[in-house]
PDB file of N, CA and C in Angstrom:
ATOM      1  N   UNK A   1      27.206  -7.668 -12.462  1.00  0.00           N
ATOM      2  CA  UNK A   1      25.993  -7.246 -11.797  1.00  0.00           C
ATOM      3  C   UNK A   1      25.816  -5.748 -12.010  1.00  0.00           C
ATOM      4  N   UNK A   2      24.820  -5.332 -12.645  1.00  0.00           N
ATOM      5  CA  UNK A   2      24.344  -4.083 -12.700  1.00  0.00           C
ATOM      6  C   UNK A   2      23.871  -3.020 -11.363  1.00  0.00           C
ATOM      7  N   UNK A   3      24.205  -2.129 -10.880  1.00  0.00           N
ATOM      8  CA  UNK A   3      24.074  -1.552 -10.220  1.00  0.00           C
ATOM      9  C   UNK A   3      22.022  -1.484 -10.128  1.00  0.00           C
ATOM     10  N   UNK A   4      21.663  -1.305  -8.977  1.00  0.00           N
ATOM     11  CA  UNK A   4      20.315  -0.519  -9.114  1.00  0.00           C
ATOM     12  C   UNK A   4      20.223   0.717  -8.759  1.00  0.00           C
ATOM     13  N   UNK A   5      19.581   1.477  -9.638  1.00  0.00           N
ATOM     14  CA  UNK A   5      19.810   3.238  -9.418  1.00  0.00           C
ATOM     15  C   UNK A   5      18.655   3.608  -8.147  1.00  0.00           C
ATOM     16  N   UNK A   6      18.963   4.794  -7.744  1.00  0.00           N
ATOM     17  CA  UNK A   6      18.096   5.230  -6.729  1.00  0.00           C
ATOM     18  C   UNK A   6      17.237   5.599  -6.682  1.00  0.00           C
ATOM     19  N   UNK A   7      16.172   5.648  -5.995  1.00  0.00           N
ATOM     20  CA  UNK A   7      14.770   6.509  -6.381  1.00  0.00           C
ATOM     21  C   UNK A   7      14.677   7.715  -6.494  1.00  0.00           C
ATOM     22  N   UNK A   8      14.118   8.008  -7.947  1.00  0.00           N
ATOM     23  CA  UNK A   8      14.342   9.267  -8.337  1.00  0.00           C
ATOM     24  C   UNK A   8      13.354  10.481  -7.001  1.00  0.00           C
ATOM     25  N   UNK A   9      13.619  11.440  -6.800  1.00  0.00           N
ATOM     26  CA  UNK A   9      12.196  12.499  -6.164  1.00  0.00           C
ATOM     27  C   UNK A   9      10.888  12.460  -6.627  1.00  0.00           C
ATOM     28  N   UNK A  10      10.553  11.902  -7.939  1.00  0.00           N
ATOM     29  CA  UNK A  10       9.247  12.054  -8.167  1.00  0.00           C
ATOM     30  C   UNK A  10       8.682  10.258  -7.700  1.00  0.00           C
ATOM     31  N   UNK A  11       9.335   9.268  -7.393  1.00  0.00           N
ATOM     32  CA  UNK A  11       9.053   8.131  -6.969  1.00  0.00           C
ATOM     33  C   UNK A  11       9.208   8.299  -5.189  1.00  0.00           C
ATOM     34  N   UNK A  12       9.655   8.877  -4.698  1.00  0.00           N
ATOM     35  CA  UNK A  12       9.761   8.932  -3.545  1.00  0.00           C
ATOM     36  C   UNK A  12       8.554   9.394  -3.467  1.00  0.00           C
ATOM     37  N   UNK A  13       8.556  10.959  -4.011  1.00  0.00           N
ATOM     38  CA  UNK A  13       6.730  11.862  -3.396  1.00  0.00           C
ATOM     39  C   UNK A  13       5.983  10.907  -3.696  1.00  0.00           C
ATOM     40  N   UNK A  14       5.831   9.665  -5.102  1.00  0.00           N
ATOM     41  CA  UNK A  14       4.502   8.861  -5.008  1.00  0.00           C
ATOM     42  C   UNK A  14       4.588   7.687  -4.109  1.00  0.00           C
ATOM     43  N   UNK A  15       5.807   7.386  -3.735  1.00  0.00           N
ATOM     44  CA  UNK A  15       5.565   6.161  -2.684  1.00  0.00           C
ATOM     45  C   UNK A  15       5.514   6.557  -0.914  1.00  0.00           C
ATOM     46  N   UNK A  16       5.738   7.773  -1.067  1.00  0.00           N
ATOM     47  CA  UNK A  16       5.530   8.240   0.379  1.00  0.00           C
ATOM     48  C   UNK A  16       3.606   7.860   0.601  1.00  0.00           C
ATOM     49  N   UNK A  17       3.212   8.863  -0.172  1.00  0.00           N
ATOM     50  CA  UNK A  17       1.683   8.473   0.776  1.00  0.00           C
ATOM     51  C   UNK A  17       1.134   6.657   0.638  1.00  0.00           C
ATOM     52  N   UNK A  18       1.339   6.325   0.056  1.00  0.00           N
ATOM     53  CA  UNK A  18       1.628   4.939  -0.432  1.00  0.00           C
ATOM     54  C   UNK A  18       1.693   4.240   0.576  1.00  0.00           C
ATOM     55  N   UNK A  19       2.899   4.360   1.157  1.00  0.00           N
ATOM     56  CA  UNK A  19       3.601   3.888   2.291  1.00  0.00           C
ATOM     57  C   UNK A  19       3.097   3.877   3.798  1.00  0.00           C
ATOM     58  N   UNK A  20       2.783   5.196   3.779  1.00  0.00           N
ATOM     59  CA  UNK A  20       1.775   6.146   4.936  1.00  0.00           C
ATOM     60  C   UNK A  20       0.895   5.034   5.170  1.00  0.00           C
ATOM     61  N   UNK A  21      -0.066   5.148   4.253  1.00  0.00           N
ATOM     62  CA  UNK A  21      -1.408   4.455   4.169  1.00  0.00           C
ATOM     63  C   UNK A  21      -1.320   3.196   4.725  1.00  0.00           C
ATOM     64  N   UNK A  22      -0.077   2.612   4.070  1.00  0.00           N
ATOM     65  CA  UNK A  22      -0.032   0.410   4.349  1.00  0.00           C
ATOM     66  C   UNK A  22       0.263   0.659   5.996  1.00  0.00           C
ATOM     67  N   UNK A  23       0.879   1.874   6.389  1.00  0.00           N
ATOM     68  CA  UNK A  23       1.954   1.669   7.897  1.00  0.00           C
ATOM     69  C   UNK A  23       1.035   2.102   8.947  1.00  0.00           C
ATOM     70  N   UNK A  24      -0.410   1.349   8.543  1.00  0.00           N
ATOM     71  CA  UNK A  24      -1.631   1.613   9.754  1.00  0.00           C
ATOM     72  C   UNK A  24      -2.564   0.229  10.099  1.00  0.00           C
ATOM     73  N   UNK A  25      -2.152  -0.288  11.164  1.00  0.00           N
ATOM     74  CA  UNK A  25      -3.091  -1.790  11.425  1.00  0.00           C
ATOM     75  C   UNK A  25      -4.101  -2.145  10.820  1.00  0.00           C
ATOM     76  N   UNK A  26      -5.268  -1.497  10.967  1.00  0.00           N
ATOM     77  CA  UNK A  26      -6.525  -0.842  10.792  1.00  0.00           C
ATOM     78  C   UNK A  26      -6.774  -0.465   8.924  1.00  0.00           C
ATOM     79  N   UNK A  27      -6.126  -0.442   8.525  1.00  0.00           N
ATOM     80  CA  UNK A  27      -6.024   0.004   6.940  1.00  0.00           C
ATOM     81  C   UNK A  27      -4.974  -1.331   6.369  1.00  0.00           C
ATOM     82  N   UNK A  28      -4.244  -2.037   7.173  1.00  0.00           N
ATOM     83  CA  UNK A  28      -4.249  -3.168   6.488  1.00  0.00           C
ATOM     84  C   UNK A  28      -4.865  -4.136   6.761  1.00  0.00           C
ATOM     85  N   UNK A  29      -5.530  -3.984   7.704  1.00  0.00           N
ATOM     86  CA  UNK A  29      -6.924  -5.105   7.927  1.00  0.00           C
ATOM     87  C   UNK A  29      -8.081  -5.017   6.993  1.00  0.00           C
ATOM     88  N   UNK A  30      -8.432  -3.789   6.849  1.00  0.00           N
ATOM     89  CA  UNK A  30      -9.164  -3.486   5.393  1.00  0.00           C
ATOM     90  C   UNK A  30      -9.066  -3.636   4.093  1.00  0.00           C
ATOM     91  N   UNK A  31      -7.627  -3.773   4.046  1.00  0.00           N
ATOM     92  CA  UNK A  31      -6.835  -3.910   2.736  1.00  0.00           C
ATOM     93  C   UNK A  31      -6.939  -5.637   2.332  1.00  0.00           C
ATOM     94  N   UNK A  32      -6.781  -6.041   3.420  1.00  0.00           N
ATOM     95  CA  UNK A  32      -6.477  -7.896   3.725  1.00  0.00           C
ATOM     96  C   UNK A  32      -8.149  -8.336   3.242  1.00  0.00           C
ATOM     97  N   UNK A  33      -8.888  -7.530   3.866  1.00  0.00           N
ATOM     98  CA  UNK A  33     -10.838  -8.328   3.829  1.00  0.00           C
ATOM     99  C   UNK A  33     -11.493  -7.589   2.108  1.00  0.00           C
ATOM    100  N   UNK A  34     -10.717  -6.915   1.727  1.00  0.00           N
ATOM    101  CA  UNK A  34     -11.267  -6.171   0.487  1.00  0.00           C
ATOM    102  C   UNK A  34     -10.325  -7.465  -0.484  1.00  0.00           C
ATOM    103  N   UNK A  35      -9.131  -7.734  -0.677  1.00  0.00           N
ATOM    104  CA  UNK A  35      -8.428  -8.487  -0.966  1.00  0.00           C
ATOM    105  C   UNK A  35      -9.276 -10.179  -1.152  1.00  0.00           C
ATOM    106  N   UNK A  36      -9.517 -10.135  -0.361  1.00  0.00           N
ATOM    107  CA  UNK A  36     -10.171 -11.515   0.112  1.00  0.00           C
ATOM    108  C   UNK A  36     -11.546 -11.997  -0.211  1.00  0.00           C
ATOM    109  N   UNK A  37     -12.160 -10.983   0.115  1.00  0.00           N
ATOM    110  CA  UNK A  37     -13.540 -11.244   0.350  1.00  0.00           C
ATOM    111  C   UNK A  37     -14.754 -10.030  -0.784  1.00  0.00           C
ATOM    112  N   UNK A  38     -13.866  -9.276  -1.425  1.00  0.00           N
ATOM    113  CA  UNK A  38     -14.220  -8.670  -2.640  1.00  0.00           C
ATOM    114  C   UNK A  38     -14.509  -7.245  -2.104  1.00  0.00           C
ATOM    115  N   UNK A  39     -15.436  -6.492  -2.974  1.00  0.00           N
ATOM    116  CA  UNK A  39     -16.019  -5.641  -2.861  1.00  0.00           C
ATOM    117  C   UNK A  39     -17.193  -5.554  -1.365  1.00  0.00           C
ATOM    118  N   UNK A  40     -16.969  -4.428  -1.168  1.00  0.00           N
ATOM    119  CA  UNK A  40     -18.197  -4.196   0.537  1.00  0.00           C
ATOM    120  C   UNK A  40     -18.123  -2.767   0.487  1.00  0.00           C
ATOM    121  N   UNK A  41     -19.176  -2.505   1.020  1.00  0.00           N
ATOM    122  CA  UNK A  41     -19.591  -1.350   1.880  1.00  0.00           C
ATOM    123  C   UNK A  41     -19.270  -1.183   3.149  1.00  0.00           C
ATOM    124  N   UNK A  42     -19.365   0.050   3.459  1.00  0.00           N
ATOM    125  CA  UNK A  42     -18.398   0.549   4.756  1.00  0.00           C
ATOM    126  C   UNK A  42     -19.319  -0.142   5.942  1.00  0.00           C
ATOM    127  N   UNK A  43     -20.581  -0.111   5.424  1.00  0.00           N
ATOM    128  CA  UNK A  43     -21.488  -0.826   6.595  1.00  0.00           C
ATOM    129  C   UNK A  43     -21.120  -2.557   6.310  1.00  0.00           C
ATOM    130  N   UNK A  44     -21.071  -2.927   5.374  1.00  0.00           N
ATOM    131  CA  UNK A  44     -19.733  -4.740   5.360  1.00  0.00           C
ATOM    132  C   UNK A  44     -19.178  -4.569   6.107  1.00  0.00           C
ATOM    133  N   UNK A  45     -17.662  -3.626   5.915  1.00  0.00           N
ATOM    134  CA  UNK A  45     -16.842  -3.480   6.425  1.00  0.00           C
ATOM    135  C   UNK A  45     -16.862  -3.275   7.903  1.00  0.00           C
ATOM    136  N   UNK A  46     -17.665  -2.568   8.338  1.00  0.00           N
ATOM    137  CA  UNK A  46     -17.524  -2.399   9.594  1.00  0.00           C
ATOM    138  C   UNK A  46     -18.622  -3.309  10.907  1.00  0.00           C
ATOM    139  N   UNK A  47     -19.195  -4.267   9.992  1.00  0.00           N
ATOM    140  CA  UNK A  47     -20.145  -5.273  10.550  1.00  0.00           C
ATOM    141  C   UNK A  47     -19.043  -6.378  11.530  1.00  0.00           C
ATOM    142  N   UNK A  48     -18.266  -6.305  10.793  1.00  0.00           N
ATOM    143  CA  UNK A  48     -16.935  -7.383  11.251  1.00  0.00           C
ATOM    144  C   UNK A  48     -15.796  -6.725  12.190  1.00  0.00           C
ATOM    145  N   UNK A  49     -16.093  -5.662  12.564  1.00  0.00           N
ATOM    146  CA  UNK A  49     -14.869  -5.110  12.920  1.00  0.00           C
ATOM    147  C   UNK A  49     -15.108  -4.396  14.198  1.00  0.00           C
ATOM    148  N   UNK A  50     -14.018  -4.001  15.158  1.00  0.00           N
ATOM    149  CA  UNK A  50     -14.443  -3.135  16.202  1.00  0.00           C
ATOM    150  C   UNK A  50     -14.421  -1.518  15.820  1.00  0.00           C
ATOM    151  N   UNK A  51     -13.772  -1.619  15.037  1.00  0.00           N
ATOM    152  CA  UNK A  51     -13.702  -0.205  14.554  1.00  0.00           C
ATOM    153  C   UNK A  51     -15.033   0.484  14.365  1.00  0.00           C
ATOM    154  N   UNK A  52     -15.439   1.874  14.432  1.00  0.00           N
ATOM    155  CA  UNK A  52     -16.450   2.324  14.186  1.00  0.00           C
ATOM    156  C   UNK A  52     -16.774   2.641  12.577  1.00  0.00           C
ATOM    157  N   UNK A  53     -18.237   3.051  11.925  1.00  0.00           N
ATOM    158  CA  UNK A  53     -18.281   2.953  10.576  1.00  0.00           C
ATOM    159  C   UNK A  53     -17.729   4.548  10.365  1.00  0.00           C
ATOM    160  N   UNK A  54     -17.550   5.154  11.501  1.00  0.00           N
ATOM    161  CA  UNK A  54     -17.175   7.047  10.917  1.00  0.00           C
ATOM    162  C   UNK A  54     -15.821   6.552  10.626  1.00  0.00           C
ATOM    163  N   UNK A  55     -14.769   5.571  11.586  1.00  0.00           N
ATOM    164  CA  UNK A  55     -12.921   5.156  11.280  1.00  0.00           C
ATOM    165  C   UNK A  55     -12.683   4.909  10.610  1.00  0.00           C
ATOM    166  N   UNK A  56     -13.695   3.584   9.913  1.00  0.00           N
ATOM    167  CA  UNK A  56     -13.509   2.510   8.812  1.00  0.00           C
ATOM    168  C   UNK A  56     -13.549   3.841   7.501  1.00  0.00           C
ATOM    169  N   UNK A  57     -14.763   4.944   7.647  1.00  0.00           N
ATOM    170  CA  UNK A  57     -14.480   6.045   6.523  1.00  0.00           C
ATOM    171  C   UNK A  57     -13.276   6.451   6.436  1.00  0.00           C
ATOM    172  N   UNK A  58     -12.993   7.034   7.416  1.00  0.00           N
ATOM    173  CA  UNK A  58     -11.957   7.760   7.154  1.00  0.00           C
ATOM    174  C   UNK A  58     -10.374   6.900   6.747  1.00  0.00           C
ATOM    175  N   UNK A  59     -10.274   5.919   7.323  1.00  0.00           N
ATOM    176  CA  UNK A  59      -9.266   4.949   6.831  1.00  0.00           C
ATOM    177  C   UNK A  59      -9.560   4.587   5.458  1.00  0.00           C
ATOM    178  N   UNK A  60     -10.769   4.117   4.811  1.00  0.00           N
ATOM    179  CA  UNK A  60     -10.839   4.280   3.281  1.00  0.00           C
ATOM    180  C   UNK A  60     -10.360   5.440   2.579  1.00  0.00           C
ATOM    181  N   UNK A  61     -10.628   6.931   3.419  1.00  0.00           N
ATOM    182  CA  UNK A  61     -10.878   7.716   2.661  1.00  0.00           C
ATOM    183  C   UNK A  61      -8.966   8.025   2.474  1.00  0.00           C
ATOM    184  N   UNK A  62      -8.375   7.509   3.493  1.00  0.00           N
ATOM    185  CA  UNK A  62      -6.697   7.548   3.071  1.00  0.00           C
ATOM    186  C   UNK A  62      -6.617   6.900   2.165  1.00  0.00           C
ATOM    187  N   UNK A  63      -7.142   5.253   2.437  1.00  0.00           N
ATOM    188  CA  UNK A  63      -6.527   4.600   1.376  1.00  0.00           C
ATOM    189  C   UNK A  63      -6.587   4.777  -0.110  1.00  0.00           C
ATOM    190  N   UNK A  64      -8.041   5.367  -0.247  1.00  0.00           N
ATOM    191  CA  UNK A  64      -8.756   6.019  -1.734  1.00  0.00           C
ATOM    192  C   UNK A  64      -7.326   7.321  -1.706  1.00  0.00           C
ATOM    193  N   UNK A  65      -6.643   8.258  -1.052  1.00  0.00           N
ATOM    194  CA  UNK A  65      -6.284   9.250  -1.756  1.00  0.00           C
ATOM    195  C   UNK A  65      -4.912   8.360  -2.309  1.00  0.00           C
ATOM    196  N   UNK A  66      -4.280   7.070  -1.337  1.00  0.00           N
ATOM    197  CA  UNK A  66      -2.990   6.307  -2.027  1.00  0.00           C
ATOM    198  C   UNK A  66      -3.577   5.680  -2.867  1.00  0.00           C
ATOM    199  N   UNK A  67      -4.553   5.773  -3.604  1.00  0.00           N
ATOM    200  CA  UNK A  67      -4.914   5.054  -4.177  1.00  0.00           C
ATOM    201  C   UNK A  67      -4.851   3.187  -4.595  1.00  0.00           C
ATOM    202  N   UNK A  68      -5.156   3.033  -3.121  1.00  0.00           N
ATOM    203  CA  UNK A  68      -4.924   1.621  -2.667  1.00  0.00           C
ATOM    204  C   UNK A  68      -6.635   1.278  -3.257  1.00  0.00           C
ATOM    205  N   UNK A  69      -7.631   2.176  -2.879  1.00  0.00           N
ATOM    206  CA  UNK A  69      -8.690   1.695  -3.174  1.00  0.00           C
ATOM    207  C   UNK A  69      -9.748   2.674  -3.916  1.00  0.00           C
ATOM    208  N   UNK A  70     -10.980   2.196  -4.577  1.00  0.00           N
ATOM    209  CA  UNK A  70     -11.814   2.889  -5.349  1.00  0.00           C
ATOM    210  C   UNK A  70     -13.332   2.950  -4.663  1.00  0.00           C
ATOM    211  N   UNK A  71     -14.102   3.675  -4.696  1.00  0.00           N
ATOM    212  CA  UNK A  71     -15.486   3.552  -4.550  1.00  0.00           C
ATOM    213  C   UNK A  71     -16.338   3.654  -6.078  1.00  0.00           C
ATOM    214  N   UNK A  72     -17.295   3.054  -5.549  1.00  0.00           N
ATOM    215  CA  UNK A  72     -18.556   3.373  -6.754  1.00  0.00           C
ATOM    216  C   UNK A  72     -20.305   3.570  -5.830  1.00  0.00           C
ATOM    217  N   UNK A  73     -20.826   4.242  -6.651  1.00  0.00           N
ATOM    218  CA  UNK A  73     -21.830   4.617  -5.724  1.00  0.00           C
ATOM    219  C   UNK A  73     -23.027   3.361  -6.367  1.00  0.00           C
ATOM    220  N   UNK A  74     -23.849   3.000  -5.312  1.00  0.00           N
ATOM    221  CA  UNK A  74     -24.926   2.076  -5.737  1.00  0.00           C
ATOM    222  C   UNK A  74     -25.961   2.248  -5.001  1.00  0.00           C
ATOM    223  N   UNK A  75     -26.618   2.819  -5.533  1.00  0.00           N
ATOM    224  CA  UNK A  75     -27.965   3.444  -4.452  1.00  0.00           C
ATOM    225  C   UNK A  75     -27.024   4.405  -3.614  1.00  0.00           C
ATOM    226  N   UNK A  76     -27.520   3.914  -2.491  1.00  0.00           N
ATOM    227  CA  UNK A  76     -27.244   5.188  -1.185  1.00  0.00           C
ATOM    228  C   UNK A  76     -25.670   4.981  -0.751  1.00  0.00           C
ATOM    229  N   UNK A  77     -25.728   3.749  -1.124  1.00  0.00           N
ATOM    230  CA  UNK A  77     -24.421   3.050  -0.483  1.00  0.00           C
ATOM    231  C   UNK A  77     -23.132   3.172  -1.392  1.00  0.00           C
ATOM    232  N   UNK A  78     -21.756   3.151  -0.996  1.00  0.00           N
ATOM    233  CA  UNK A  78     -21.053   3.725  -1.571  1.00  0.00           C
ATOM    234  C   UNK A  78     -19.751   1.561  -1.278  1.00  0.00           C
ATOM    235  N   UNK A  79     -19.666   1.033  -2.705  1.00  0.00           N
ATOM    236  CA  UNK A  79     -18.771   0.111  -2.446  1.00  0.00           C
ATOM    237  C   UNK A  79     -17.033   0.171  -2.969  1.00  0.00           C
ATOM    238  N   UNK A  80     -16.468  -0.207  -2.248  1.00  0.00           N
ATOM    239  CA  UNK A  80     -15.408   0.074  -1.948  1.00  0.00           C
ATOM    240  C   UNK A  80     -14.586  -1.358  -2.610  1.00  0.00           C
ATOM    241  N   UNK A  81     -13.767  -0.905  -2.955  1.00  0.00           N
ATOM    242  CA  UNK A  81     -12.671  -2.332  -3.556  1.00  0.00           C
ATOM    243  C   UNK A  81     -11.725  -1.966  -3.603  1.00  0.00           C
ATOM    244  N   UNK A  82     -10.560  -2.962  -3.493  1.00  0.00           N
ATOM    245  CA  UNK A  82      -9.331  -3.458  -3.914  1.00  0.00           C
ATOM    246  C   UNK A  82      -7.983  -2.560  -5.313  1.00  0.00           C
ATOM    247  N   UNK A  83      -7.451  -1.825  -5.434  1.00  0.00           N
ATOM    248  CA  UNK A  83      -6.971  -1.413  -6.394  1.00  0.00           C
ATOM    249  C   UNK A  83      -5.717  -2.358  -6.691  1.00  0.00           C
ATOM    250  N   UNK A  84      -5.576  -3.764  -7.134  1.00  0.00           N
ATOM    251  CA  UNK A  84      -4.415  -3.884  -6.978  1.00  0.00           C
ATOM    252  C   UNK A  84      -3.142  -3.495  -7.619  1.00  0.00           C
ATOM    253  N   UNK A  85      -3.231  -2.112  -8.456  1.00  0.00           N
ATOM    254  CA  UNK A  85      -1.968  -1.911  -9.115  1.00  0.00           C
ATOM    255  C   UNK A  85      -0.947  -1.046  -8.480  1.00  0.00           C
ATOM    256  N   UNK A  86      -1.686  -0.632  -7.779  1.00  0.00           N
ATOM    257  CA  UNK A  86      -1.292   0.210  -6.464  1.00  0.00           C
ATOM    258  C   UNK A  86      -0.503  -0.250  -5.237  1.00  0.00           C
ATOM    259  N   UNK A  87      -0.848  -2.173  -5.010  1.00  0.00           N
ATOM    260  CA  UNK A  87      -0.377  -2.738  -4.302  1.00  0.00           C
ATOM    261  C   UNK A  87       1.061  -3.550  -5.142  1.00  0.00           C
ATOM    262  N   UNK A  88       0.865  -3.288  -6.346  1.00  0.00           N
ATOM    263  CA  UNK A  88       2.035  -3.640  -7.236  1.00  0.00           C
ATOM    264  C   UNK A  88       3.217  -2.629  -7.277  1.00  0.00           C
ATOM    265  N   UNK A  89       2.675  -1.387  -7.660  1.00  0.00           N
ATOM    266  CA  UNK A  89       3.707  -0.502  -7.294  1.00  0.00           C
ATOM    267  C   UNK A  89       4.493  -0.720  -5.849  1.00  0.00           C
ATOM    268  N   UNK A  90       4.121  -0.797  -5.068  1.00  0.00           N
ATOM    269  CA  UNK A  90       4.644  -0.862  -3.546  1.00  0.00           C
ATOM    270  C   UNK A  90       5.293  -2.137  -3.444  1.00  0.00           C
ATOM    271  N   UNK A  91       4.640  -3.224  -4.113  1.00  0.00           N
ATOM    272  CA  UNK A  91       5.835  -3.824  -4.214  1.00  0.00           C
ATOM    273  C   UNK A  91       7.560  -4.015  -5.298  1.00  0.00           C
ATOM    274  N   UNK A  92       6.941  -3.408  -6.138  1.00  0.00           N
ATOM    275  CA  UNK A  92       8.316  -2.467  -6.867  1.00  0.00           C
ATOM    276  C   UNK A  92       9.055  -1.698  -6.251  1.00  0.00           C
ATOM    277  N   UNK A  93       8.404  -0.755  -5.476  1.00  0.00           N
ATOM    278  CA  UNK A  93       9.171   0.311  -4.804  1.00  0.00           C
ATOM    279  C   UNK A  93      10.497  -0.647  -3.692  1.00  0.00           C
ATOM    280  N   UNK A  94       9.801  -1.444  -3.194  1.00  0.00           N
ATOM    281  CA  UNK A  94       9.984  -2.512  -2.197  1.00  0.00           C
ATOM    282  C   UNK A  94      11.783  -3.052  -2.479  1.00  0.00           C
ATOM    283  N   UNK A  95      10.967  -3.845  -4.087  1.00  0.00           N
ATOM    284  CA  UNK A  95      11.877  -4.972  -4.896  1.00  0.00           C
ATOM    285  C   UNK A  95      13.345  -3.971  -5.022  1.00  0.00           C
ATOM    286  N   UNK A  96      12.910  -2.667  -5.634  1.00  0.00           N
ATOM    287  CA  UNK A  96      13.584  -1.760  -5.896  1.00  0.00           C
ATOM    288  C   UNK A  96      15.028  -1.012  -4.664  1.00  0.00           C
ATOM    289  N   UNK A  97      14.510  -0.800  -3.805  1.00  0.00           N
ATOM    290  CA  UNK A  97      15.114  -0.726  -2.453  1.00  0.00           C
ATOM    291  C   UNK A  97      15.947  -1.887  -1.839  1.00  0.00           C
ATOM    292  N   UNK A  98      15.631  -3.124  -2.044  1.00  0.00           N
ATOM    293  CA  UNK A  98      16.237  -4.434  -1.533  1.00  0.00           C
ATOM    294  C   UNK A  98      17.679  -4.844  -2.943  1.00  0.00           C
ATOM    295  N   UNK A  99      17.130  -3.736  -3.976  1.00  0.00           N
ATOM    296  CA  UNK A  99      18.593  -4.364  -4.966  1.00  0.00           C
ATOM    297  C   UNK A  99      19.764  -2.679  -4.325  1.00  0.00           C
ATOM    298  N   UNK A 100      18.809  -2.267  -4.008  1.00  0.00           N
ATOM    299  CA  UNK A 100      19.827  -1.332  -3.256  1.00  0.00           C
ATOM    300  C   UNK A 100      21.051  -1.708  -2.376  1.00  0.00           C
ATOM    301  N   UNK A 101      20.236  -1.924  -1.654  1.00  0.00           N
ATOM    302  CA  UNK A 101      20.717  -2.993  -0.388  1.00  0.00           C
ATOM    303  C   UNK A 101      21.622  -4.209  -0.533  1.00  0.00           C
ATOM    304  N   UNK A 102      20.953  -5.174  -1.815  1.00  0.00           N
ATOM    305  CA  UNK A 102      22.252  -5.969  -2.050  1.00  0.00           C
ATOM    306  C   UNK A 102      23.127  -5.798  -3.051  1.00  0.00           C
ATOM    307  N   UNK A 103      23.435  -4.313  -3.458  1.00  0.00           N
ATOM    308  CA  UNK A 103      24.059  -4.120  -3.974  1.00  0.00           C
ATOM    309  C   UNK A 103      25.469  -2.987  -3.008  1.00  0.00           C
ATOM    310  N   UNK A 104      24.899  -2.542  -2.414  1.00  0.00           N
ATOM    311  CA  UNK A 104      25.215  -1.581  -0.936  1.00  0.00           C
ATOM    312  C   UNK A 104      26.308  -2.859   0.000  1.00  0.00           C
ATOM    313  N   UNK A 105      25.126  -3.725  -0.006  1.00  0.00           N
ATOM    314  CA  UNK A 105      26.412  -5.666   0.548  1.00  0.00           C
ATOM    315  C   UNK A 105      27.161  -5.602  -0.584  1.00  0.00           C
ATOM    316  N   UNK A 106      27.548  -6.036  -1.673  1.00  0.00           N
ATOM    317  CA  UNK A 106      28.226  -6.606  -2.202  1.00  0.00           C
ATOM    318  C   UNK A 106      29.288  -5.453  -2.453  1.00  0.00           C
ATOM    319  N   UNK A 107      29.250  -4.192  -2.799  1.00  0.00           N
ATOM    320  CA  UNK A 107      30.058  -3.356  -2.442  1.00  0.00           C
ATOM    321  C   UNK A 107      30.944  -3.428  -0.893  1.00  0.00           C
ATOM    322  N   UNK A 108      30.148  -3.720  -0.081  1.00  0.00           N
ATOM    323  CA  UNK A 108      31.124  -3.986   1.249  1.00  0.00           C
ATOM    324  C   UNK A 108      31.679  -4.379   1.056  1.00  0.00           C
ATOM    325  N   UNK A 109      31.334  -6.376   0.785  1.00  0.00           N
ATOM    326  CA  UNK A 109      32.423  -7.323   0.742  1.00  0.00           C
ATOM    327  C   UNK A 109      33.131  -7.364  -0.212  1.00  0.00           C
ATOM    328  N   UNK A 110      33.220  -6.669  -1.383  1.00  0.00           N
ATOM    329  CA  UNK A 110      34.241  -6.428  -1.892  1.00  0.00           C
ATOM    330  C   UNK A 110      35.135  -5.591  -1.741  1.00  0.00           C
ATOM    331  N   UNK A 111      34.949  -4.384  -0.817  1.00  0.00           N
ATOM    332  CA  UNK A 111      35.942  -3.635  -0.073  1.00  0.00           C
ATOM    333  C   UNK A 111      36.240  -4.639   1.166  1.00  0.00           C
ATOM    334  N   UNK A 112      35.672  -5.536   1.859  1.00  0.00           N
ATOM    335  CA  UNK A 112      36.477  -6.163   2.923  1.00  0.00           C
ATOM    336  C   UNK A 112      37.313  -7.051   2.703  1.00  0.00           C
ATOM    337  N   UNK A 113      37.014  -7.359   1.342  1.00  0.00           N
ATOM    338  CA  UNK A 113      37.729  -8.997   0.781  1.00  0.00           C
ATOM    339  C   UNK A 113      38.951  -8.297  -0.220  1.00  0.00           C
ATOM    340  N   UNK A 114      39.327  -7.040  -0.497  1.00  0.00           N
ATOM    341  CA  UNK A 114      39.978  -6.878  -1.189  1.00  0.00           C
ATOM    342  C   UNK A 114      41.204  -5.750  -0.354  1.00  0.00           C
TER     343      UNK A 114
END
């Protein structure tokens, strides 16, 4: 079994805001209906929601800097979508951390068993 190496500093600084962004109710509820239900506008978005349309901005406007999501302008209105490579990375970062971990176990039990 090959060891998994650690996250270098320049993967940490990009999965920190990354991380930030997913670790908010409200921004993964947005994340879940953009996912789902496609492309919308903040006035979509916030037709369905209790949140106000100034929150629902500003929670895009995180998720746009983790680049979880994109806008495009169409007329007046500004639509918002889904980035999913962004949600791929995070789950790498994820996958990446868990061979840590069972590699961190199997180092135990081979110091307990030996």
């Amino acid at each position: 079994m090959s060891a998994a190496r650690p996250l270098a500093a320049a993967q940490v600084r990009d999965a920190a805001p990354l991380f930030a962004a997913l670790g908010d109710e409200t921004r993964l509820r947005l994340l879940a209906r953009l996912s789902t239900g496609g492309p919308d506008s903040i006035t979509g978005l916030s037709a369905r929601s209790e949140v106000t349309r100034q929150a629902i901005t500003k929670h895009l406007t995180v998720l746009a800097r983790a680049g979880l999501v994109r806008d495009e302008r169409r007329g007046r209105e500004r639509i918002w979508r889904l980035e999913p490579r962004r949600l791929a990375d995070a789950q790498e970062h994820l996958e990446r951390i868990s061979r840590l971990w069972d590699d961190a176990l199997a180092r135990l039990a081979s110091h307990v068993e030996g």
